[in-house]
PDB file of N, CA and C in Angstrom:
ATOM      1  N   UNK A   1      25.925   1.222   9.981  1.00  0.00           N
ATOM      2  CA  UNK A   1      27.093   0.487  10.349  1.00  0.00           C
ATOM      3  C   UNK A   1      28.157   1.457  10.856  1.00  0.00           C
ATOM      4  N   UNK A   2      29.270   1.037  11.551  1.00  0.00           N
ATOM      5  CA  UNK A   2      30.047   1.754  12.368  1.00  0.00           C
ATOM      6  C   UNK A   2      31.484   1.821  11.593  1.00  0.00           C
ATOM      7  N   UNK A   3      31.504   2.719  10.306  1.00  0.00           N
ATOM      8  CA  UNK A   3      32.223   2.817   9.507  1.00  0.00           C
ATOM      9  C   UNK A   3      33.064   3.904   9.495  1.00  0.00           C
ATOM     10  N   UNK A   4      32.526   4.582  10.771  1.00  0.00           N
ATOM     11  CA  UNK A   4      33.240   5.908  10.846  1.00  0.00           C
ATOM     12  C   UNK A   4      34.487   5.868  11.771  1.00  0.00           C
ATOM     13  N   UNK A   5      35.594   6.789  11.351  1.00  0.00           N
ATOM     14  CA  UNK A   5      36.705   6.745  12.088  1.00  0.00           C
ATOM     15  C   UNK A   5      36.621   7.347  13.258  1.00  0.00           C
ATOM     16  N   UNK A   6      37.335   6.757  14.117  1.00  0.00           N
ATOM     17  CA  UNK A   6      37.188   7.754  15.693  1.00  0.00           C
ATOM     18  C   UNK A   6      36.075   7.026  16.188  1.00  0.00           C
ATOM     19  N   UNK A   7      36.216   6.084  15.962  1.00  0.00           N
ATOM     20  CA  UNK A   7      34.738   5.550  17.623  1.00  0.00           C
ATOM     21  C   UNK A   7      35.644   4.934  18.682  1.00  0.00           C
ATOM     22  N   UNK A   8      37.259   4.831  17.931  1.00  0.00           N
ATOM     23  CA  UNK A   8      37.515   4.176  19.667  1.00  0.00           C
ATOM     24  C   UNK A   8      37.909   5.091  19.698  1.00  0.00           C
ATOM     25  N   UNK A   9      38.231   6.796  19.717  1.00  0.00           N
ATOM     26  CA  UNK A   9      38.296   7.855  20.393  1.00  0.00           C
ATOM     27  C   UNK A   9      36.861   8.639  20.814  1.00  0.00           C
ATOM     28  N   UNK A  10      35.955   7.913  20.581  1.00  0.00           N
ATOM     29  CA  UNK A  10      34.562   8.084  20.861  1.00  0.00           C
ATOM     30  C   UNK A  10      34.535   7.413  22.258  1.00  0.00           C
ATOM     31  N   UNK A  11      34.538   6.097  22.334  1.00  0.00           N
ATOM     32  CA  UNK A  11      34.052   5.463  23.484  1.00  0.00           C
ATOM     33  C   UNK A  11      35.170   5.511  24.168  1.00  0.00           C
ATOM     34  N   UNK A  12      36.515   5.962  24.037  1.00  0.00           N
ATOM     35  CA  UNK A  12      37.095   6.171  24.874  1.00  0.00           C
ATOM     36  C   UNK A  12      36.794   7.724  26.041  1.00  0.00           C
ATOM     37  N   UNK A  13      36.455   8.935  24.894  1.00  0.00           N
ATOM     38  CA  UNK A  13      35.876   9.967  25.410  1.00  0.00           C
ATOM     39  C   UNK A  13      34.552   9.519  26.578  1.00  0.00           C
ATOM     40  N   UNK A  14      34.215   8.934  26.125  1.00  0.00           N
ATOM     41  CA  UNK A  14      32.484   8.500  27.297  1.00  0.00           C
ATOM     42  C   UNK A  14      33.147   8.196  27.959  1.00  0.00           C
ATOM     43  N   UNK A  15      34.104   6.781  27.786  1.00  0.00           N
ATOM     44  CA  UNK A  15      34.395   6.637  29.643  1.00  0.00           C
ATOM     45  C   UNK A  15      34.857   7.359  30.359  1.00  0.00           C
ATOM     46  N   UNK A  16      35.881   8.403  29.881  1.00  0.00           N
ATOM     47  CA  UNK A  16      36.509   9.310  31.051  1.00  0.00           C
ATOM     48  C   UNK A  16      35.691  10.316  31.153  1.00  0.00           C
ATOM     49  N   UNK A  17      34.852  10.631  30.655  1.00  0.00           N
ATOM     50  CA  UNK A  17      33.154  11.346  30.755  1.00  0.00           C
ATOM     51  C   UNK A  17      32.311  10.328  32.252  1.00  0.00           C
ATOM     52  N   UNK A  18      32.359   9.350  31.675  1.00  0.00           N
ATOM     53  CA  UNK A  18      32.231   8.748  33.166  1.00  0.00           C
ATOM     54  C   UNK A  18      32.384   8.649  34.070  1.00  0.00           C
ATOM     55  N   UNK A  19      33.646   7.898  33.891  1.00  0.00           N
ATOM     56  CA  UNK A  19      34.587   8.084  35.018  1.00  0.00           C
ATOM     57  C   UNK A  19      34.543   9.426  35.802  1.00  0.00           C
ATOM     58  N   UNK A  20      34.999  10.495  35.192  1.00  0.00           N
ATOM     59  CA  UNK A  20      34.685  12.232  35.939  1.00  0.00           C
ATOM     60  C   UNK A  20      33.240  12.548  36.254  1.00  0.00           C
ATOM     61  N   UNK A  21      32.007  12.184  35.976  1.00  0.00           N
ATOM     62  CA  UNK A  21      31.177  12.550  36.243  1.00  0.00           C
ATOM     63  C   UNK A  21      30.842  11.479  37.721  1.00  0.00           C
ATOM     64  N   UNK A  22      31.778  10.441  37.541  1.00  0.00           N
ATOM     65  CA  UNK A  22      31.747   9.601  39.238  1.00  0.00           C
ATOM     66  C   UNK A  22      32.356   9.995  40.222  1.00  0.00           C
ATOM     67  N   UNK A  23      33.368  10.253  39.614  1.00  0.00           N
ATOM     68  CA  UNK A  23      34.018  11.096  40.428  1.00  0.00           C
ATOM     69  C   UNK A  23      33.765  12.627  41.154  1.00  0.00           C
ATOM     70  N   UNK A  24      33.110  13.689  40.499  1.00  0.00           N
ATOM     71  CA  UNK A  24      32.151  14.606  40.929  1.00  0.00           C
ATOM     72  C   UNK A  24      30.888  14.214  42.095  1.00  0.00           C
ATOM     73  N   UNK A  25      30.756  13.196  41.250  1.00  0.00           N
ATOM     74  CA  UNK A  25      29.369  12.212  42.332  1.00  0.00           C
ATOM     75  C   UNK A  25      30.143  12.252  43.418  1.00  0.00           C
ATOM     76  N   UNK A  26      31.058  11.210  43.594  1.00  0.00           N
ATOM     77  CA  UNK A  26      31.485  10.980  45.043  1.00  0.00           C
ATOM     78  C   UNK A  26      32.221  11.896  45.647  1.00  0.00           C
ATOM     79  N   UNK A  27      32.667  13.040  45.017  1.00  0.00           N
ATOM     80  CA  UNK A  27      32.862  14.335  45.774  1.00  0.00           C
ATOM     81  C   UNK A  27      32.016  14.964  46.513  1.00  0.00           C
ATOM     82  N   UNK A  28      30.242  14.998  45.810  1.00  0.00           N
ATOM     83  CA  UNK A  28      28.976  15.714  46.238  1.00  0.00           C
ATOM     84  C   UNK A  28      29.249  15.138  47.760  1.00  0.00           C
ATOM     85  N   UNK A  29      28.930  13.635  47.855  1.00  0.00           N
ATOM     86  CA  UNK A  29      29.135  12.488  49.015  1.00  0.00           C
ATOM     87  C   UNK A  29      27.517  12.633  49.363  1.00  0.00           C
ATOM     88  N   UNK A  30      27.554  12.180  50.995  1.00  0.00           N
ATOM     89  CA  UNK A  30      26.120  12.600  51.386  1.00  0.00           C
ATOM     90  C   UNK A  30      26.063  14.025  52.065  1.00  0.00           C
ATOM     91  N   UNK A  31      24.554  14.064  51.948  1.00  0.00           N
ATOM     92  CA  UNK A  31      24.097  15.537  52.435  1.00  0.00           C
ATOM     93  C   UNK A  31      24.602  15.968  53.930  1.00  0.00           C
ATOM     94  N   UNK A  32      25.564  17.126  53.944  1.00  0.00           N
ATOM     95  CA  UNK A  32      25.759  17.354  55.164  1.00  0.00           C
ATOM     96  C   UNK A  32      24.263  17.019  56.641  1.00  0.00           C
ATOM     97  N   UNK A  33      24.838  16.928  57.431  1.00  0.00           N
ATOM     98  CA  UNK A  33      23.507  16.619  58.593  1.00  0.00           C
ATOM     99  C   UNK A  33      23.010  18.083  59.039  1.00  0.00           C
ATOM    100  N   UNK A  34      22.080  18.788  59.402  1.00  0.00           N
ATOM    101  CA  UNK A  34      21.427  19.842  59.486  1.00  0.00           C
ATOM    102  C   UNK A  34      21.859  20.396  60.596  1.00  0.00           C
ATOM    103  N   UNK A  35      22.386  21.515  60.547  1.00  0.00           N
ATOM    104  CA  UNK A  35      23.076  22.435  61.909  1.00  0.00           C
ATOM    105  C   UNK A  35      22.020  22.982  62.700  1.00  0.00           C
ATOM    106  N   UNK A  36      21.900  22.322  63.812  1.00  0.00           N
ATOM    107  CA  UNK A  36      21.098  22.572  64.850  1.00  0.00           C
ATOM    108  C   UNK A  36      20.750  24.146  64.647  1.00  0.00           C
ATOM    109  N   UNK A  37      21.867  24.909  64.945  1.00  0.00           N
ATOM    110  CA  UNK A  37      21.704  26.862  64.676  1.00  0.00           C
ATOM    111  C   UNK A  37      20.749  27.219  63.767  1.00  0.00           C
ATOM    112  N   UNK A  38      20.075  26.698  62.677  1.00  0.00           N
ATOM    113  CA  UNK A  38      19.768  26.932  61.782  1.00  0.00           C
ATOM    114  C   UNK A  38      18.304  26.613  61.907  1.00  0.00           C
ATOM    115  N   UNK A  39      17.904  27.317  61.490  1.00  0.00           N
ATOM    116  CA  UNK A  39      16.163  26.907  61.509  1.00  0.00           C
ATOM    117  C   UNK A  39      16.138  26.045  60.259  1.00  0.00           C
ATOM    118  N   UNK A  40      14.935  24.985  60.337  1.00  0.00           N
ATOM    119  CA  UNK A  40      14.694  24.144  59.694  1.00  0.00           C
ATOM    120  C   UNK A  40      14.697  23.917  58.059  1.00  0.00           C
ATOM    121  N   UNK A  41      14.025  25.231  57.506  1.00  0.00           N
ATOM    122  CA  UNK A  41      13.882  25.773  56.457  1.00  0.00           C
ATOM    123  C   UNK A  41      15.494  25.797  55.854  1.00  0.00           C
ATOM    124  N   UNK A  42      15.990  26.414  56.890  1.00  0.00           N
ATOM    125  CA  UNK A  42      17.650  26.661  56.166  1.00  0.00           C
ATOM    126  C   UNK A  42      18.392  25.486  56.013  1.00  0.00           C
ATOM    127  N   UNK A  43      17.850  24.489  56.850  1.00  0.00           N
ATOM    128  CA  UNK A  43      18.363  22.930  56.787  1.00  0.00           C
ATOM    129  C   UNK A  43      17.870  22.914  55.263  1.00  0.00           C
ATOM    130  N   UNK A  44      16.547  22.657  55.034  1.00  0.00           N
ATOM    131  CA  UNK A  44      16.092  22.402  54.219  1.00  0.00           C
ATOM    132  C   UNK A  44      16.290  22.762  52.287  1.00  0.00           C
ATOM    133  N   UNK A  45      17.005  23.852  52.420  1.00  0.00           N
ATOM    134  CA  UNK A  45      17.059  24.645  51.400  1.00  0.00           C
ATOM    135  C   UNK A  45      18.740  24.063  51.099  1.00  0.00           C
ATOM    136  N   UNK A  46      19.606  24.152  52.299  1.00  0.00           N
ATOM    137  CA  UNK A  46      20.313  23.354  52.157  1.00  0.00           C
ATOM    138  C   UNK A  46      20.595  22.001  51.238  1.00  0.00           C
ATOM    139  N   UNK A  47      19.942  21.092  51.904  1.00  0.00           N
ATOM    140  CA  UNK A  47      19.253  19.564  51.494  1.00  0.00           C
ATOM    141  C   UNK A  47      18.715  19.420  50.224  1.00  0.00           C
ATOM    142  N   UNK A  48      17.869  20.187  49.494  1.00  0.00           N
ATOM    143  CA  UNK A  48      17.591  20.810  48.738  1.00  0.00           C
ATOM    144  C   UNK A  48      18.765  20.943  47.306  1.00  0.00           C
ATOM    145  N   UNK A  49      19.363  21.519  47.908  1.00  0.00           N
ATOM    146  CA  UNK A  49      20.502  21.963  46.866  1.00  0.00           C
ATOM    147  C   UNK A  49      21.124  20.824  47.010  1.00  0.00           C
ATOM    148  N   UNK A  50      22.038  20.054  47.735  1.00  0.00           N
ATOM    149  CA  UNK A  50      22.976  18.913  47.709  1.00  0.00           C
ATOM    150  C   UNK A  50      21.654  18.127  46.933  1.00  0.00           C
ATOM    151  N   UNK A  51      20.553  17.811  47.081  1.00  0.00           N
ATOM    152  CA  UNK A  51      20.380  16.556  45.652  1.00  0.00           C
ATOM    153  C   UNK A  51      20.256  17.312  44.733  1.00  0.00           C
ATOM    154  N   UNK A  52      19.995  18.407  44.314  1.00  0.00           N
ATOM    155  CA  UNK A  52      19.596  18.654  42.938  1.00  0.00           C
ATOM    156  C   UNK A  52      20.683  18.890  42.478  1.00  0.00           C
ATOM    157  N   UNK A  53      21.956  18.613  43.167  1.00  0.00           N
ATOM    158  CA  UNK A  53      23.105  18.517  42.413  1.00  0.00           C
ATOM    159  C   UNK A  53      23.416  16.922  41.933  1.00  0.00           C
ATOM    160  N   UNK A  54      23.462  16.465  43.160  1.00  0.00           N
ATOM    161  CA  UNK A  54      23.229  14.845  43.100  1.00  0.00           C
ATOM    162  C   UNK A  54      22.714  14.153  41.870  1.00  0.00           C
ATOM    163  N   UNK A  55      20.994  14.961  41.720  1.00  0.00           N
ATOM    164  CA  UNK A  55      20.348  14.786  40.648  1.00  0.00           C
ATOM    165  C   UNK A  55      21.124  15.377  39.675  1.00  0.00           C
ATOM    166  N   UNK A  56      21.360  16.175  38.991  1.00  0.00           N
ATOM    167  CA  UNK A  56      22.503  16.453  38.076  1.00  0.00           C
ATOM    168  C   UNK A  56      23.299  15.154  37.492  1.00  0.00           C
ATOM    169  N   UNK A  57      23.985  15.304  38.364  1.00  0.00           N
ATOM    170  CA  UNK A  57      25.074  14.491  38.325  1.00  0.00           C
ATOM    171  C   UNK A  57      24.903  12.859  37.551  1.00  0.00           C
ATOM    172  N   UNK A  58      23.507  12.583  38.673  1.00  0.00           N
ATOM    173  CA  UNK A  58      23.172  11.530  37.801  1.00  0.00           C
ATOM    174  C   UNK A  58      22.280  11.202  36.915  1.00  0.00           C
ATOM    175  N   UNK A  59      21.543  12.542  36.094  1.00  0.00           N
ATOM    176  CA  UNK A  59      21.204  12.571  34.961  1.00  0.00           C
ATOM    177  C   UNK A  59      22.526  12.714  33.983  1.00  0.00           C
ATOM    178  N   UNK A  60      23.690  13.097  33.938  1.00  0.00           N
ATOM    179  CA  UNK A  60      24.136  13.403  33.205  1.00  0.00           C
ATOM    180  C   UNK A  60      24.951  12.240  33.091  1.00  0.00           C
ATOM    181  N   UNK A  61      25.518  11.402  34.069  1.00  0.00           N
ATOM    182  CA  UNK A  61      25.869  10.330  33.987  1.00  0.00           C
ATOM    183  C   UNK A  61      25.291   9.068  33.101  1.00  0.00           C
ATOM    184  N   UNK A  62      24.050   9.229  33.196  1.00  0.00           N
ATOM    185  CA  UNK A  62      23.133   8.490  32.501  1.00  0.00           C
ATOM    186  C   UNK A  62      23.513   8.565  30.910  1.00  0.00           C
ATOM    187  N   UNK A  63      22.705  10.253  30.809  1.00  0.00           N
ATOM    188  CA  UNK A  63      23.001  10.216  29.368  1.00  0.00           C
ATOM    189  C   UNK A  63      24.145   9.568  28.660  1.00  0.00           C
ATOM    190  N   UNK A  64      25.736  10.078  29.427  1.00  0.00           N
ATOM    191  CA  UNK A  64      27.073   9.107  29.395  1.00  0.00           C
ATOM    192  C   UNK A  64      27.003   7.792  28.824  1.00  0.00           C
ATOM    193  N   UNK A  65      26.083   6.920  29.711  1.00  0.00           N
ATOM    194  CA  UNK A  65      26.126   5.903  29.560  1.00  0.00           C
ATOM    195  C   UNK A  65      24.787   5.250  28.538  1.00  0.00           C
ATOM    196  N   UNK A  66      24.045   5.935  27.998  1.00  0.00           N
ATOM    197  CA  UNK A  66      22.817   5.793  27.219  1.00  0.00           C
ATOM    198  C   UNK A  66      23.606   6.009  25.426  1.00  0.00           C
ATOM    199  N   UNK A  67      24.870   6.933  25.736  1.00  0.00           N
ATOM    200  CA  UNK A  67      25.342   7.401  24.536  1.00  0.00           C
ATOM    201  C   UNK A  67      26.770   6.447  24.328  1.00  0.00           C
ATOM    202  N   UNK A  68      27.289   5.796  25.531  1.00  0.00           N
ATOM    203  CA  UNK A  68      28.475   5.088  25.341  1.00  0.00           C
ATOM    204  C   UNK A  68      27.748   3.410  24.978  1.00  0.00           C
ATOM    205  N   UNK A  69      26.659   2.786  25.579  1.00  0.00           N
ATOM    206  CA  UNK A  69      25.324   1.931  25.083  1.00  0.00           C
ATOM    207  C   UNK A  69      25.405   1.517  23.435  1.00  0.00           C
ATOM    208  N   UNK A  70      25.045   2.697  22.949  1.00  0.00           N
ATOM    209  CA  UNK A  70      24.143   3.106  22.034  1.00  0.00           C
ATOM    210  C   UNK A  70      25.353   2.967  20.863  1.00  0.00           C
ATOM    211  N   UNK A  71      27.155   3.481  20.956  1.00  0.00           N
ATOM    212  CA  UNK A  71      28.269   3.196  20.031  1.00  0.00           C
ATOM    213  C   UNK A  71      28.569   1.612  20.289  1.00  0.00           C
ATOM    214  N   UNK A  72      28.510   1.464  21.440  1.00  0.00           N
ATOM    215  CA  UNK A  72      28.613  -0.237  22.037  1.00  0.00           C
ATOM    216  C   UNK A  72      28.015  -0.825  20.719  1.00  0.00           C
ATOM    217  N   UNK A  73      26.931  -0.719  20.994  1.00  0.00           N
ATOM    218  CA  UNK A  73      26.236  -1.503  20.651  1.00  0.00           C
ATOM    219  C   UNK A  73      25.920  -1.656  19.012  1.00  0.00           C
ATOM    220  N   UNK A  74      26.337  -0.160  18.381  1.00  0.00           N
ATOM    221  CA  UNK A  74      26.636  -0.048  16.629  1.00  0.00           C
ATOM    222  C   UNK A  74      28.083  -0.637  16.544  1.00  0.00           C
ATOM    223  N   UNK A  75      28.780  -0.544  17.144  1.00  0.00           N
ATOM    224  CA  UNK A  75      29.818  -1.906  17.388  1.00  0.00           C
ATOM    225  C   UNK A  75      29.687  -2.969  17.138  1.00  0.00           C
ATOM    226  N   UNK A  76      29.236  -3.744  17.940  1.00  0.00           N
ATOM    227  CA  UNK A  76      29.190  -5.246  18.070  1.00  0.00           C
ATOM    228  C   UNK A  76      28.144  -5.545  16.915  1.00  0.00           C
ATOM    229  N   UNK A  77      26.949  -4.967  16.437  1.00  0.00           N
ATOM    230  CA  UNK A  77      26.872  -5.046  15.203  1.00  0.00           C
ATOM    231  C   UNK A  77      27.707  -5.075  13.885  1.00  0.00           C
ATOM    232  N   UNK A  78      28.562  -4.065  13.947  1.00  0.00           N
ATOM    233  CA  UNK A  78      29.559  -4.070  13.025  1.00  0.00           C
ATOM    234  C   UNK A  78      30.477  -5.310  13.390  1.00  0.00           C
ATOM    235  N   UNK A  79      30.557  -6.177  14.330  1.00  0.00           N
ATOM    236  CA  UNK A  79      31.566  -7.164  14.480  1.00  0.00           C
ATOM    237  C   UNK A  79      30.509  -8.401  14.193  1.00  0.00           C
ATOM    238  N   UNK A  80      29.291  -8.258  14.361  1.00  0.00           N
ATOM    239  CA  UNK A  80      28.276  -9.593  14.061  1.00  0.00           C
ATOM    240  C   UNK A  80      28.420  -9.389  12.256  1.00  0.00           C
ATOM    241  N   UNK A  81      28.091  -8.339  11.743  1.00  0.00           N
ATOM    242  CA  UNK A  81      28.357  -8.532   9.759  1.00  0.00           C
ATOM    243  C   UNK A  81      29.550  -9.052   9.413  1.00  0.00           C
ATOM    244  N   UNK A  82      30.475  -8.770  10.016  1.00  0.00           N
ATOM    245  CA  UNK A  82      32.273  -8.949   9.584  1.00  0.00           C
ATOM    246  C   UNK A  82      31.743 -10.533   9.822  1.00  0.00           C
ATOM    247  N   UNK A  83      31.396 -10.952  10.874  1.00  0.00           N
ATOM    248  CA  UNK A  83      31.577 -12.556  11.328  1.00  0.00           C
ATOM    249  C   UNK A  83      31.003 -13.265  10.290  1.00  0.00           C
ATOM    250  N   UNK A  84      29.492 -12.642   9.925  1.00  0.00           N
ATOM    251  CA  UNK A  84      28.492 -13.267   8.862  1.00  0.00           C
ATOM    252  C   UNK A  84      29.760 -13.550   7.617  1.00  0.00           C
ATOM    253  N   UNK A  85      30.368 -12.563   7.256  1.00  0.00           N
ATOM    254  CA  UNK A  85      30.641 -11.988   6.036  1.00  0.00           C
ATOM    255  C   UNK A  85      31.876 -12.809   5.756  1.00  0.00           C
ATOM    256  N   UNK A  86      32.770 -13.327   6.517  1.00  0.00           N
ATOM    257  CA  UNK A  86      33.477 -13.985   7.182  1.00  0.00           C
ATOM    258  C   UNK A  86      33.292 -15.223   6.963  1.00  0.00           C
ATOM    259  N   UNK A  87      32.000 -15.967   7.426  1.00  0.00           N
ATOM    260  CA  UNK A  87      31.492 -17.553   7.409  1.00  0.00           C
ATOM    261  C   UNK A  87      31.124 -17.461   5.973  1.00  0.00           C
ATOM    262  N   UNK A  88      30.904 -16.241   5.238  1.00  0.00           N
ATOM    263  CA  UNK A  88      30.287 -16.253   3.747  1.00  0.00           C
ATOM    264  C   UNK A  88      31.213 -16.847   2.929  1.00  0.00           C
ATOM    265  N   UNK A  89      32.770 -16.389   2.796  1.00  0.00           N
ATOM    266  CA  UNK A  89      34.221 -16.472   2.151  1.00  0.00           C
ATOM    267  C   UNK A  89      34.358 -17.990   2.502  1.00  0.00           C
ATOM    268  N   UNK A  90      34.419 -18.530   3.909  1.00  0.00           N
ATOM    269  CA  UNK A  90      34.972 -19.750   4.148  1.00  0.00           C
ATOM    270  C   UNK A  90      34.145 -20.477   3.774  1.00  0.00           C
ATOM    271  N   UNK A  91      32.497 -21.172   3.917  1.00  0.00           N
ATOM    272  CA  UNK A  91      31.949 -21.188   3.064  1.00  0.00           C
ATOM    273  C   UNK A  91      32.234 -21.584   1.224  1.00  0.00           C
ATOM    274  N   UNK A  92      32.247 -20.279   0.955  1.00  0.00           N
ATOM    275  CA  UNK A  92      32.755 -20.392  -0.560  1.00  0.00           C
ATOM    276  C   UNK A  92      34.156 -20.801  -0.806  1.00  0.00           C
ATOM    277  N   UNK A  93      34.959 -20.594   0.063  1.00  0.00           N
ATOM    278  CA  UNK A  93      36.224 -21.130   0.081  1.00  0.00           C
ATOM    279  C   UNK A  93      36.293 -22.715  -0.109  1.00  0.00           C
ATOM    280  N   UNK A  94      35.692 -23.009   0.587  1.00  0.00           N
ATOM    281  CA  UNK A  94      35.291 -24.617   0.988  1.00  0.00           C
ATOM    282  C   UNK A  94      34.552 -25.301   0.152  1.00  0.00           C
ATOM    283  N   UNK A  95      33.681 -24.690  -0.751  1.00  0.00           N
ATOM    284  CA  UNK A  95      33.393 -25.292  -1.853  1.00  0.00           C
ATOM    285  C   UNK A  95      33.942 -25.315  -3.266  1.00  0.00           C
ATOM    286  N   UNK A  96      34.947 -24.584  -3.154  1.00  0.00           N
ATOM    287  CA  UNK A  96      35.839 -23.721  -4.173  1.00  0.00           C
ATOM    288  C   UNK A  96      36.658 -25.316  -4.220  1.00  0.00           C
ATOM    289  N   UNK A  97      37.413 -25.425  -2.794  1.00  0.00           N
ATOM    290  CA  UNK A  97      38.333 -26.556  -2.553  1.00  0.00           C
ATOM    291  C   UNK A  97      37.751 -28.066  -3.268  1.00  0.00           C
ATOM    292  N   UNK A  98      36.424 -28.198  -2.437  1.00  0.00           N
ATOM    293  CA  UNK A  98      35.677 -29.316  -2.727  1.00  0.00           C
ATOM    294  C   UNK A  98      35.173 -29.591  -3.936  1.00  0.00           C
ATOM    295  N   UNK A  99      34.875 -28.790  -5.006  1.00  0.00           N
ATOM    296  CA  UNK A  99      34.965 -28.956  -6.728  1.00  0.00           C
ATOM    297  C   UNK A  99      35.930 -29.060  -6.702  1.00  0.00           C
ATOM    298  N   UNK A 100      36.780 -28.526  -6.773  1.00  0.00           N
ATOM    299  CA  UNK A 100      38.431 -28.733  -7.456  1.00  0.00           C
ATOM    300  C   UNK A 100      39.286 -30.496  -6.707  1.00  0.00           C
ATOM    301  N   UNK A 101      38.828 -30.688  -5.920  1.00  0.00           N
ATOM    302  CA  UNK A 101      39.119 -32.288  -5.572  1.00  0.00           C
ATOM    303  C   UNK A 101      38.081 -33.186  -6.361  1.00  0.00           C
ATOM    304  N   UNK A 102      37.111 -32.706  -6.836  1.00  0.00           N
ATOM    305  CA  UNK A 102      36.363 -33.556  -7.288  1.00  0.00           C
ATOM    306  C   UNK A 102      36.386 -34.045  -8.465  1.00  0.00           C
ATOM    307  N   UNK A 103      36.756 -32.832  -9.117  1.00  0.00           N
ATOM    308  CA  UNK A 103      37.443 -33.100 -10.356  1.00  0.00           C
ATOM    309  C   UNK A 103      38.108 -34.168 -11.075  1.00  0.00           C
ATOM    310  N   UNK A 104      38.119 -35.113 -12.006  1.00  0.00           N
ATOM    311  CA  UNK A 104      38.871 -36.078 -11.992  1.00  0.00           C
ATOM    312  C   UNK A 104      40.067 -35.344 -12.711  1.00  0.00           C
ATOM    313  N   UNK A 105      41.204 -36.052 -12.196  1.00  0.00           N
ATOM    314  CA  UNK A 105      42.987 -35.597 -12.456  1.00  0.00           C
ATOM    315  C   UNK A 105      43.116 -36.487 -14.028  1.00  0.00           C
ATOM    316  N   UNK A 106      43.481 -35.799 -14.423  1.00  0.00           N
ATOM    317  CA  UNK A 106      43.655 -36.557 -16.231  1.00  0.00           C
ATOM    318  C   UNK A 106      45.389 -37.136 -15.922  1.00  0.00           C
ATOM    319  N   UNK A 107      45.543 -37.994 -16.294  1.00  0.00           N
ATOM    320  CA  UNK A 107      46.435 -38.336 -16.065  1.00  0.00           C
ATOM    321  C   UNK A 107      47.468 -38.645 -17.336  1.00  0.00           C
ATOM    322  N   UNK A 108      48.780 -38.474 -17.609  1.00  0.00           N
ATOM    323  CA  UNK A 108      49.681 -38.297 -18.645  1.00  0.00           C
ATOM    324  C   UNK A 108      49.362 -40.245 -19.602  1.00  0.00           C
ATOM    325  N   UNK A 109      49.438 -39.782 -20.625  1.00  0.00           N
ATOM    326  CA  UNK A 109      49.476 -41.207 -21.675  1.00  0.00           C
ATOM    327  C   UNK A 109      50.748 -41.381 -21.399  1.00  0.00           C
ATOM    328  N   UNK A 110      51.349 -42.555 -21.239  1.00  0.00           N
ATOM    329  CA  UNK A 110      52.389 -43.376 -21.182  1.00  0.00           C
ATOM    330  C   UNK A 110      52.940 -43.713 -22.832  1.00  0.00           C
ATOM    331  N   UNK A 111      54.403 -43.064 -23.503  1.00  0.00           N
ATOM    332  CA  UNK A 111      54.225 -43.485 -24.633  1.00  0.00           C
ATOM    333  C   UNK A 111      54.815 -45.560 -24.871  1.00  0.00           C
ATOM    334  N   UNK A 112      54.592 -45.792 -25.613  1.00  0.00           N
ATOM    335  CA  UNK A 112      54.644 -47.231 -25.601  1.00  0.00           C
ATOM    336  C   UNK A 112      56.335 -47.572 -26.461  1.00  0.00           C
ATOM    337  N   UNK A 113      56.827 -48.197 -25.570  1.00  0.00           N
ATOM    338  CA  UNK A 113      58.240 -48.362 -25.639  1.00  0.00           C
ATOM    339  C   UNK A 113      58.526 -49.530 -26.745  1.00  0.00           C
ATOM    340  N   UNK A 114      59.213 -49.249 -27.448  1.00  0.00           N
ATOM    341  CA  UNK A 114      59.355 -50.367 -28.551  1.00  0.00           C
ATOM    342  C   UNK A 114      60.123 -51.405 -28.148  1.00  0.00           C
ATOM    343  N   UNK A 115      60.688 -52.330 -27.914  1.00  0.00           N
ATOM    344  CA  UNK A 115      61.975 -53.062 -28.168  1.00  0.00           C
ATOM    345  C   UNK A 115      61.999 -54.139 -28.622  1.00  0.00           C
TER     346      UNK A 115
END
């Protein structure tokens, strides 16, 4: 259960982990186009390097989001027990109420008035 302090400084950390690792992404952009001057190979080695940064980028993004997932989701667990736990009280609340109306009310003896 998600009992520990700091998860909304947790999942707040992932997103701007995100967010910056998108931002890096769309800095990479696309692969420059291959300079004619250049023999092919040097295109290539080029090309080369711009995805395996690319790739980077969006492995690590991933993980980001596999690890921001993964608190999500020990979250909303922790908000599905509270709910259970929750319908448990009202529940018992409600039957608590419903004996106690059921109860018959004793009602005061009237003393008997002489005159």
């Amino acid at each position: 259960m998600l009992t520990k302090t700091g998860t909304g400084e947790i999942i707040y950390d992932l997103r701007k982990t995100i967010q910056r690792i998108k931002v890096e992404l769309d800095q990479l952009g696309d692969p420059s186009p291959g300079i004619p001057e250049l023999i092919d190979s040097a295109n290539l080695l080029r090309l080369n390097e711009h995805l395996s940064k690319v790739n980077d980028k969006k492995t690590e993004i991933l993980s980001a989001y596999e690890q921001y997932a993964v608190i999500l989701e020990e979250l909303l667990e922790t908000v599905f027990d509270i709910q259970n736990e929750l319908k448990d009280i009202l529940k018992e609340q409600s039957s608590m109420i419903s004996s106690q109306s059921k109860k018959p009310r004793q009602t005061k003896k009237t003393k008997n008035i002489k005159k």
